[in-house]
Every structure is written in structure tokens, then in C-alpha cells.
Protein backbone atom coordinates (compact mmCIF):
# COMPACT_ATOMS: atom_id res chain seq x y z
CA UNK A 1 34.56 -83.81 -225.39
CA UNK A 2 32.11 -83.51 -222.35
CA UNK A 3 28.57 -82.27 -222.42
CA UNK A 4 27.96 -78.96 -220.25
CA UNK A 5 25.89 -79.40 -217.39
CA UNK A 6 22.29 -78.71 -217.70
CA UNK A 7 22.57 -76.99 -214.43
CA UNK A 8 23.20 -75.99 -211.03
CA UNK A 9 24.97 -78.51 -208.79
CA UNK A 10 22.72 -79.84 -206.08
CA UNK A 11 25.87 -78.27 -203.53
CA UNK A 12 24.94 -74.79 -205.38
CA UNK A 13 21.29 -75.35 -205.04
CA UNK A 14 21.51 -75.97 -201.91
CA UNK A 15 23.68 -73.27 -200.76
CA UNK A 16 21.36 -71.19 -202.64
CA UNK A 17 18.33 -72.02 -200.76
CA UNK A 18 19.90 -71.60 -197.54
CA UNK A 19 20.73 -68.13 -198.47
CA UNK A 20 17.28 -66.80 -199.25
CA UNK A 21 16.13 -68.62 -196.40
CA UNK A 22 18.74 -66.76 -194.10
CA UNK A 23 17.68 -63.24 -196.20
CA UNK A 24 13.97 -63.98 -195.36
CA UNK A 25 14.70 -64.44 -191.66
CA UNK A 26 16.49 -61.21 -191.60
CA UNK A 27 14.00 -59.41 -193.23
CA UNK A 28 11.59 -61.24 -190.99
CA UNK A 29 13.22 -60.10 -188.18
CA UNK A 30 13.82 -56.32 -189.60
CA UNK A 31 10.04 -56.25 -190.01
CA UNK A 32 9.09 -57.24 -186.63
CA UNK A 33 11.45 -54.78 -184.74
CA UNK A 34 10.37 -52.17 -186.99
CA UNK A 35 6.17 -52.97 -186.15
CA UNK A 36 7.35 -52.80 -182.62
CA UNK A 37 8.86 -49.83 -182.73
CA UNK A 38 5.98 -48.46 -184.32
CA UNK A 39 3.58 -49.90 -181.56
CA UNK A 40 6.26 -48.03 -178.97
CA UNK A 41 5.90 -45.17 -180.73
CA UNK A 42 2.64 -44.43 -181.13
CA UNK A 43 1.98 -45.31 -177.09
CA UNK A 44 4.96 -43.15 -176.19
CA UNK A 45 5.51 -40.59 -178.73
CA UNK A 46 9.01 -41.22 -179.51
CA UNK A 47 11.44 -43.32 -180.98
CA UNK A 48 12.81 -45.55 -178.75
CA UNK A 49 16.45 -46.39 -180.29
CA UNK A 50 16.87 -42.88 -180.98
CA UNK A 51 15.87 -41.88 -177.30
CA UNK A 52 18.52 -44.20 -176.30
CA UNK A 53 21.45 -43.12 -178.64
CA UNK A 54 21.10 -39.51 -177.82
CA UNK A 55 20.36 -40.08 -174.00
CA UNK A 56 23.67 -42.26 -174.21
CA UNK A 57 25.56 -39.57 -175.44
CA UNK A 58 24.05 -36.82 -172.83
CA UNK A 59 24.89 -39.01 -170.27
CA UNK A 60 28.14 -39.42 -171.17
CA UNK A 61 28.81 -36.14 -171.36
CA UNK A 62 27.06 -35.18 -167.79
CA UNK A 63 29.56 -37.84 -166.19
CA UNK A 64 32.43 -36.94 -167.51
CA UNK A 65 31.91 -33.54 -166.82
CA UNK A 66 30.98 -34.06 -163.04
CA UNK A 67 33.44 -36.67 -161.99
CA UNK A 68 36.29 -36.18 -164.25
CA UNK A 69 36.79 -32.09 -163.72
CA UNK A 70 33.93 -30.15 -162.29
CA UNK A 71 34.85 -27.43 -164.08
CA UNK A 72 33.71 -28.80 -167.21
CA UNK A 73 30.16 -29.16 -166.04
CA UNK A 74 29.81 -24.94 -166.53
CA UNK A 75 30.17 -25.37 -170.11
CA UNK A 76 27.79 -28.42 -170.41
CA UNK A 77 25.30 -27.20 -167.95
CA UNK A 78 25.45 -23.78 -169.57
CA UNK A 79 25.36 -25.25 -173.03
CA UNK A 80 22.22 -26.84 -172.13
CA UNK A 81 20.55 -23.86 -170.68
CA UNK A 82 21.16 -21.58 -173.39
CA UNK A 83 19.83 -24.28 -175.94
CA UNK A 84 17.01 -25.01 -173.80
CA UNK A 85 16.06 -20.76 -173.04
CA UNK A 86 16.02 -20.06 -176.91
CA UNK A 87 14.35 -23.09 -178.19
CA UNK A 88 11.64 -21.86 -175.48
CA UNK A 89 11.72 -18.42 -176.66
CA UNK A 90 11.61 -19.61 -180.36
CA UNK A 91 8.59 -21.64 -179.45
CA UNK A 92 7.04 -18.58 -177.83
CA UNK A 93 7.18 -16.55 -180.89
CA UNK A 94 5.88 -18.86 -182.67
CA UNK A 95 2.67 -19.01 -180.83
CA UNK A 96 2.66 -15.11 -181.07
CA UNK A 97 4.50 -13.89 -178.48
CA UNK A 98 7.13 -11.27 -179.51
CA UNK A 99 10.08 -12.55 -177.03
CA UNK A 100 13.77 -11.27 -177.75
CA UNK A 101 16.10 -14.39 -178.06
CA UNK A 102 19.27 -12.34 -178.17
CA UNK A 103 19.10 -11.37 -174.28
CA UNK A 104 17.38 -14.29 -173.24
CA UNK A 105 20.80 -16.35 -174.79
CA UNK A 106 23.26 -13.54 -172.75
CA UNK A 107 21.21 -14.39 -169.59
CA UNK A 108 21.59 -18.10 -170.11
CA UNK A 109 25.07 -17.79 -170.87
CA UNK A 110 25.84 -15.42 -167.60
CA UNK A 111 23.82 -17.07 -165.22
CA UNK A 112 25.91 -20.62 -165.48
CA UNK A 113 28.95 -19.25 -164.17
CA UNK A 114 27.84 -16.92 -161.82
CA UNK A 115 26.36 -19.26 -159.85
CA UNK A 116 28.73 -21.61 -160.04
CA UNK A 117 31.74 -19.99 -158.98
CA UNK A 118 29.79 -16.61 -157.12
CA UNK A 119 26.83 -19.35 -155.54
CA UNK A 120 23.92 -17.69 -154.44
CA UNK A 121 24.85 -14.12 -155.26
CA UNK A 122 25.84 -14.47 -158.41
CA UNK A 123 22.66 -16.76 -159.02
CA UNK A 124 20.12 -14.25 -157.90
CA UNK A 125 21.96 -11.07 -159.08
CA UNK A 126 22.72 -12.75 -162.43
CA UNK A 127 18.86 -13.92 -163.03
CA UNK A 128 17.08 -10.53 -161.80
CA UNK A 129 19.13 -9.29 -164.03
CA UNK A 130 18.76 -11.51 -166.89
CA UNK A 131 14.78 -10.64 -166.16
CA UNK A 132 15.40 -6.88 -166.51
CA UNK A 133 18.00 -7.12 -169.93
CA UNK A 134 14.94 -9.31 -171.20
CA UNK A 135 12.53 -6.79 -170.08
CA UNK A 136 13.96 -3.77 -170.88
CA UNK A 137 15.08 -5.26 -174.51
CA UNK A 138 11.42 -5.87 -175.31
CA UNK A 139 10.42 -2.34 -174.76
CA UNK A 140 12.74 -1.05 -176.64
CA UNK A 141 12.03 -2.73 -179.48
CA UNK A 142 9.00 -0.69 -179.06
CA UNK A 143 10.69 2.10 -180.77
CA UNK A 144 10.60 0.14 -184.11
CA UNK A 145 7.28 -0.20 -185.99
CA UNK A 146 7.26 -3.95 -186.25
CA UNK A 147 8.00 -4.72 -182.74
CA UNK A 148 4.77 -2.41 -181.36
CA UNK A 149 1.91 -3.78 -179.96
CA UNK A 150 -0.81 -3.00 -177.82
CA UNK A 151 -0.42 -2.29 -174.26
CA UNK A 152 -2.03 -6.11 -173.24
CA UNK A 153 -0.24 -7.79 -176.35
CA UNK A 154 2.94 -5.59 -174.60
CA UNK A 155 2.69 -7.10 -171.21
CA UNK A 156 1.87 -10.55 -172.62
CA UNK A 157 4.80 -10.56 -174.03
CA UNK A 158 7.20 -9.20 -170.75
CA UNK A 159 5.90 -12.05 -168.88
CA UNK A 160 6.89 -14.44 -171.29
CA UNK A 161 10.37 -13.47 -171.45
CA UNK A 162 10.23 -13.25 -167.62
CA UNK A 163 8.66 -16.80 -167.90
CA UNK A 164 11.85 -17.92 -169.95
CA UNK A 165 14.38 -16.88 -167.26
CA UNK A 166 12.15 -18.05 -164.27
CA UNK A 167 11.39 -21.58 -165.32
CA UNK A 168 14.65 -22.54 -167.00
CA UNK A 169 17.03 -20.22 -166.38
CA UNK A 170 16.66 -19.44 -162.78
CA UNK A 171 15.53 -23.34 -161.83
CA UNK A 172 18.41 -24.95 -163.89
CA UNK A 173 20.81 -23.12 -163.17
CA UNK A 174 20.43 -24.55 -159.43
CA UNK A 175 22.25 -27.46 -160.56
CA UNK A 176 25.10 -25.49 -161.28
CA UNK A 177 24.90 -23.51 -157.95
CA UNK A 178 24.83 -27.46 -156.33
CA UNK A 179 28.20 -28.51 -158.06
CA UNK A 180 29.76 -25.16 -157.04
CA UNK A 181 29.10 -26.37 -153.54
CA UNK A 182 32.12 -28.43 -151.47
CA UNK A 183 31.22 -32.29 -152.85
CA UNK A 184 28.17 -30.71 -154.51
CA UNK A 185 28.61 -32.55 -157.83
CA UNK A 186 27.93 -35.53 -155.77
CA UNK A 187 25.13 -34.25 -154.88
CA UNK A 188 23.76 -33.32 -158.56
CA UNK A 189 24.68 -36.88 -159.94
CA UNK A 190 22.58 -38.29 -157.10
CA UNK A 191 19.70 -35.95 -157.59
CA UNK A 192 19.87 -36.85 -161.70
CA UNK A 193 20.51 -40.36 -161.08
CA UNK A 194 17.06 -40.23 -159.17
CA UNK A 195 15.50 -37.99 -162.05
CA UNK A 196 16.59 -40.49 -164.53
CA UNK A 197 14.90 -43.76 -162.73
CA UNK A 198 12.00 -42.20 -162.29
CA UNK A 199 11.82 -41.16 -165.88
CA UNK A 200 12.41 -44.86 -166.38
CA UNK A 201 9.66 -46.75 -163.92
CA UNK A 202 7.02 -44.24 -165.34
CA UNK A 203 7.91 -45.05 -168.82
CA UNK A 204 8.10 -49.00 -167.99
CA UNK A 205 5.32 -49.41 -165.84
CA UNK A 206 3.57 -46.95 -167.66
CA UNK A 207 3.66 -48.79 -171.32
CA UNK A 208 3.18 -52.05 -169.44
CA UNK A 209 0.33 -51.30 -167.07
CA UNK A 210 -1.22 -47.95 -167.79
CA UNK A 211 -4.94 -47.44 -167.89
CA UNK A 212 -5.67 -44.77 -165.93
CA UNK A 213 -4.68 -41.88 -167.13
CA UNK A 214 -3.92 -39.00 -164.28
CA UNK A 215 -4.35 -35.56 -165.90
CA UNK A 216 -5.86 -36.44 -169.07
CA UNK A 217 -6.46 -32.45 -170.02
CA UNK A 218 -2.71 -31.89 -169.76
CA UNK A 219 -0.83 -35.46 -170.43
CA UNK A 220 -3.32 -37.58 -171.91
CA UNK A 221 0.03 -40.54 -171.83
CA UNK A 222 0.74 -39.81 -167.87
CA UNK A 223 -1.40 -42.88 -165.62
CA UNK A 224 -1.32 -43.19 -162.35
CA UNK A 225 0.11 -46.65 -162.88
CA UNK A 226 3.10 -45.24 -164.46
CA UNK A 227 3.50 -42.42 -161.72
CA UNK A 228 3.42 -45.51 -159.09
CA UNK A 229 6.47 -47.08 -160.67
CA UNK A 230 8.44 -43.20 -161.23
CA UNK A 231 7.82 -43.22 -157.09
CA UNK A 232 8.93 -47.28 -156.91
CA UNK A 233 11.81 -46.52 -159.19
CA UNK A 234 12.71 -43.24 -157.43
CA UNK A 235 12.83 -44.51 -153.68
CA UNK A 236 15.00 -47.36 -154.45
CA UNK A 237 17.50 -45.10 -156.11
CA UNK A 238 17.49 -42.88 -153.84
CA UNK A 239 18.35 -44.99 -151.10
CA UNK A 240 21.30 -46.34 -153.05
CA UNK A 241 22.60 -42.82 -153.64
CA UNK A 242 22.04 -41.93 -150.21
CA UNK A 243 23.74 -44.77 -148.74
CA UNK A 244 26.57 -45.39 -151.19
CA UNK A 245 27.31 -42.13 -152.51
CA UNK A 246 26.03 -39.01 -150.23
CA UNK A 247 27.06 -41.18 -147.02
CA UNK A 248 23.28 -40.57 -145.21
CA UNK A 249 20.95 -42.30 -143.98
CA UNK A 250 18.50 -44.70 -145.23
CA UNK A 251 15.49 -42.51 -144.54
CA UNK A 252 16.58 -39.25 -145.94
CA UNK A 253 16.93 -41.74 -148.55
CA UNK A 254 13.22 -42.60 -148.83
CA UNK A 255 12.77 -38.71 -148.35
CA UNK A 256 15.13 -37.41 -151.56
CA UNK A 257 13.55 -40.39 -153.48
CA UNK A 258 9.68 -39.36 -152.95
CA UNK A 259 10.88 -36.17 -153.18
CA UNK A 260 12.35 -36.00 -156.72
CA UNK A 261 9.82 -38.35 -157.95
CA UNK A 262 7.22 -35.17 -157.11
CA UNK A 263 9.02 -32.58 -158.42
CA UNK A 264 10.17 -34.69 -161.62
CA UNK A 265 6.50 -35.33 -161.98
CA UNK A 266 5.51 -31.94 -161.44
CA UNK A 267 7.69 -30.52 -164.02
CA UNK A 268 6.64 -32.93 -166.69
CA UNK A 269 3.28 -31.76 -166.16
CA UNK A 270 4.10 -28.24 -166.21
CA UNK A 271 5.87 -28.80 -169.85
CA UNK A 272 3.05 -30.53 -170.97
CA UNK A 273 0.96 -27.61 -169.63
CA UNK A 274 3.02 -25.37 -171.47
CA UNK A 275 2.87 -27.08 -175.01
CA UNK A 276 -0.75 -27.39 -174.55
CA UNK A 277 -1.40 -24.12 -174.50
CA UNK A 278 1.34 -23.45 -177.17
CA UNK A 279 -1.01 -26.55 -179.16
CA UNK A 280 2.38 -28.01 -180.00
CA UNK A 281 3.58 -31.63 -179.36
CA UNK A 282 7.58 -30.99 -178.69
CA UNK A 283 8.85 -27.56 -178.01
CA UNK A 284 11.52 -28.09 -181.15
CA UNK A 285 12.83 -31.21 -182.76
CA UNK A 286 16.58 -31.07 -182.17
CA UNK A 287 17.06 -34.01 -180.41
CA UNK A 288 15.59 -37.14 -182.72
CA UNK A 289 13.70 -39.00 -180.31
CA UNK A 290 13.20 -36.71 -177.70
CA UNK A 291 12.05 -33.59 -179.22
CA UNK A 292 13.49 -30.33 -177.81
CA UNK A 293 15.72 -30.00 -174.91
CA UNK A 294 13.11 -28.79 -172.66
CA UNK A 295 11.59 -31.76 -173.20
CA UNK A 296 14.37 -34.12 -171.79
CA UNK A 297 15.09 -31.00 -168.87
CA UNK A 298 11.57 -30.58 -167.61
CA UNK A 299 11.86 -33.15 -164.97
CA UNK A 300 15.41 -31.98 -164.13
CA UNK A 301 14.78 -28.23 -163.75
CA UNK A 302 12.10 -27.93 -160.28
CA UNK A 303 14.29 -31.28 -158.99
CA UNK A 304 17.77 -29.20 -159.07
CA UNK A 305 16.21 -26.46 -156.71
CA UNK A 306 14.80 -29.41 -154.55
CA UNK A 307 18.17 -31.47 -154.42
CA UNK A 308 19.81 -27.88 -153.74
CA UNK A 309 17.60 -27.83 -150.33
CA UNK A 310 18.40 -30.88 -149.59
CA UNK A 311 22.15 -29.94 -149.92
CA UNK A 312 21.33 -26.66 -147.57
CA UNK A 313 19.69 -29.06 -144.75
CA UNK A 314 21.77 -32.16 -144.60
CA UNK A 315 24.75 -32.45 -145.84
């Protein structure tokens, strides 16, 4: 009869040691994305692999809808809207303004097919009066003791239900009016491909080379460094969409590209403006990552009108 071993082979040992040297590296490796996510983070305010799941999935959804059948692009469009006017509204309230979120959904939900298959009537018809229900609503709530309020508190809170259907009802819904146009879908996926890289070169450059920041009051993270490469990014694809997908010119290339790149900007800032004043740092937190939908749509909402003009003149 043998004797029982007094241990581990040297095969098990060294299988052994390999394995918790393979664990460490992984954890190694786990540690270092997650510190640099954290770095990201804290430059950028948001969480990168998130951002880039749910932008995925937006994206997705915005081509299928616009190349596959048109038609679909009223219910994602519209989706979007109505998301994007309550979560507004809700934001508004909570800063104290008394803003009815019942109308202000009906006039997001109205406004996406009227001006998609009625254009330009249906678009102004349906947001006047989207900014009368809204209106009107509000004061007569009035009649109920908890909705009163003193005559300035009352008008404060008309204009920002008028302020809801304005800035993202009436300027978003230009996208759909574009797409309702002959080949105008073309014309939207060129004007958010555009949006989209300049979102991208002022995020890049930005984390890479900012140091100067450009309105530190409203976007303390916005540097002029970071708006150079939003205008780089922009021009070049807007030249590409010009050229390979609108059929125009190299020049009113250069033009679109500058173009969106200003408006894009613009509306950033405006949102930024907004939240400020609100004294919150994303308008809600349904998209992980991101932060509200306004806050992916800012750019996108003064650039639809802007690409709709563009439609108008040239093509």
C-alpha cells in the first residue's frame, strides 16, 4: 500500500498560479477602465459606455425609420417630442412654475403629424394652437384653489408653457415638416449626420485640448478648442453629405456644415442656459448617460429649422 501524497502536483501548482495570475490581470484591467471612466466622467459629465449604448440604439431607430419607411419616422419623431415637451414641463414645475403637462403632451402628439403629412399649415396651425390649449388650460385651472396664483406668478407661468411649445415643439417638429418634403428624409439624415459629428469633434477635441473655456457663466465644460473641432468635424461632414447624398455642390457643403455647427452650438448653449436658471444639471435622468431627452435634442432642435431653409433654397 502507497503513501498519499503530501500535496499538490507541481502540474496543479502550476496551473494554479497561472490562474490567479490571469484573475489579477483581469481585475487589473477592470480597475483601470473603470478609473478611466471615472476621469471621463468627471471632465464630461456622463458615462461614456452608457452614452454609447443608448445613442446606438437611437440611432438605430432614426435610420430605420428614415430609410426603411418614412412613415415610421412620425411615430419616432413624435415619440421623441412628446417625451422631450413633458420632461421640460416636469422640470418647469419643479422649479415652481405651475405648467399643465396634459396639453402640452396633446400638442406634442398633434403637431408630428400635422406637419408631416399637412407641411407648413398643419405645422403652424397645429403649434398656435398647441400655444392657446396650453394657455387657455392654465387659466382655467385658475378656477381651482390650488392652481391660483398671483397675477405675475400667473403670467410667469403662460410663458413657460408657451416656452415648451416654442422651443421644442414648434423647432422639432421642423424635422418632421423636412421628411414630409419630396426626398426630404434625405435631407434630415444629412442635417443629423452633421449634428452628430459636431457633437463628436467638440466632445474629442474638447476632452483632448480644452482650456479655454467659451461661456464659462452658462457651460463652464464648452472651450473654444472644442467648438473649433464641432466646426472641423461639421464642414467635413457636410461636404460628404452634400456631395454623396443631397447631390450639391461642394460649397453649399462648407455652408450647411458651418451652418449646423452654429446652430448645434447655439442650442447647447441655450439648454445649458435653461438648466442654469432651473439650477439643475440634466433636465431628467431617463436616458443613463445622457440625462433627459432634451439633453441629447438641444443641438438637433434650432438645426432642423436651419436644414429646413436650406431645403426651401436649394434643393
Amino acid at each position: 500500500m502507497s503513501d498519499a501524497p503530501d500535496g499538490p502536483s507541481p502540474r496543479l501548482k502550476k496551473r494554479g498560479k497561472s490562474r490567479a495570475e490571469f484573475e489579477a490581470t483581469v481585475a487589473d484591467i477592470e480597475a483601470q477602465v473603470r478609473a478611466t471612466n471615472a476621469r471621463i466622467e468627471k471632465r464630461t459629465g456622463r458615462n461614456l459606455p452608457l452614452a454609447i449604448v443608448i445613442g446606438l440604439g437611437l440611432g438605430f431607430g432614426l435610420l430605420f425609420s428614415l430609410i426603411v419607411v418614412k412613415d415610421v419616422f412620425v411615430l419616432f419623431a413624435g415619440a421623441l417630442l412628446v417625451f422631450t415637451a413633458f420632461e421640460l414641463a416636469s422640470a418647469l414645475r419643479f422649479a415652481g412654475r405651475d405648467v399643465p403637462r396634459i396639453p402640452t403632451v396633446i400638442a406634442a402628439l398633434a403637431v408630428g403629424p400635422a406637419s408631416f403629412y399637412w407641411l407648413e399649415d398643419g405645422h403652424w396651425l397645429v403649434t398656435l394652437g398647441g400655444m392657446a390649449l396650453v394657455t387657455l388650460w392654465r387659466l382655467a385651472e385658475t378656477i381651482w384653489p390650488a392652481h391660483r396664483a398671483p397675477r405675475d406668478e400667473l403670467v410667469k407661468d403662460l410663458f413657460a408653457g408657451v416656452l415648451v411649445q416654442a422651443y421644442v415643439v414648434f423647432l422639432g417638429s421642423f424635422a418632421l415638416l423636412l421628411t414630409g418634403r419630396e426626398d426630404g428624409q434625405w435631407w434630415t439624415l444629412a442635417f443629423l449626420i452633421v449634428v452628430i459629428s459636431t457633437d463628436t469633434g467638440a466632445y474629442a477635441s474638447g476632452l483632448l485640448l480644452g482650456k479655454h473655456p467659451m461661456a464659462p457663466r452658462i457651460s463652464p465644460k464648452k472651450t473654444w478648442e472644442g467648438f473649433a473641432g464641432s466646426v472641423t468635424a461639421a464642414v467635413i461632414a457636410g461636404v460628404l453629405v452634400a456631395v454623396l447624398m443631397l447631390d450639391q455642390p461642394i460649397w453649399l457643403g462648407l455652408l450647411f456644415g458651418v451652418t449646423i455647427a452654429l446652430t448645434a452650438t447655439l442650442g447647447d448653449l441655450t439648454e445649458s442656459l435653461i438648466k442654469r436658471d432651473l439650477g439643475i444639471k440634466d433636465i431628467s435622468t431617463w436616458l443613463p448617460g445622457h440625462g433627459g431627452f432634451l439633453d441629447r435634442l438641444d443641438s438637433v432642435l434650432p438645426s432642423a429649422a436651419a436644414a429646413y431653409a436650406f431645403y426651401l433654397v436649394f434643393a
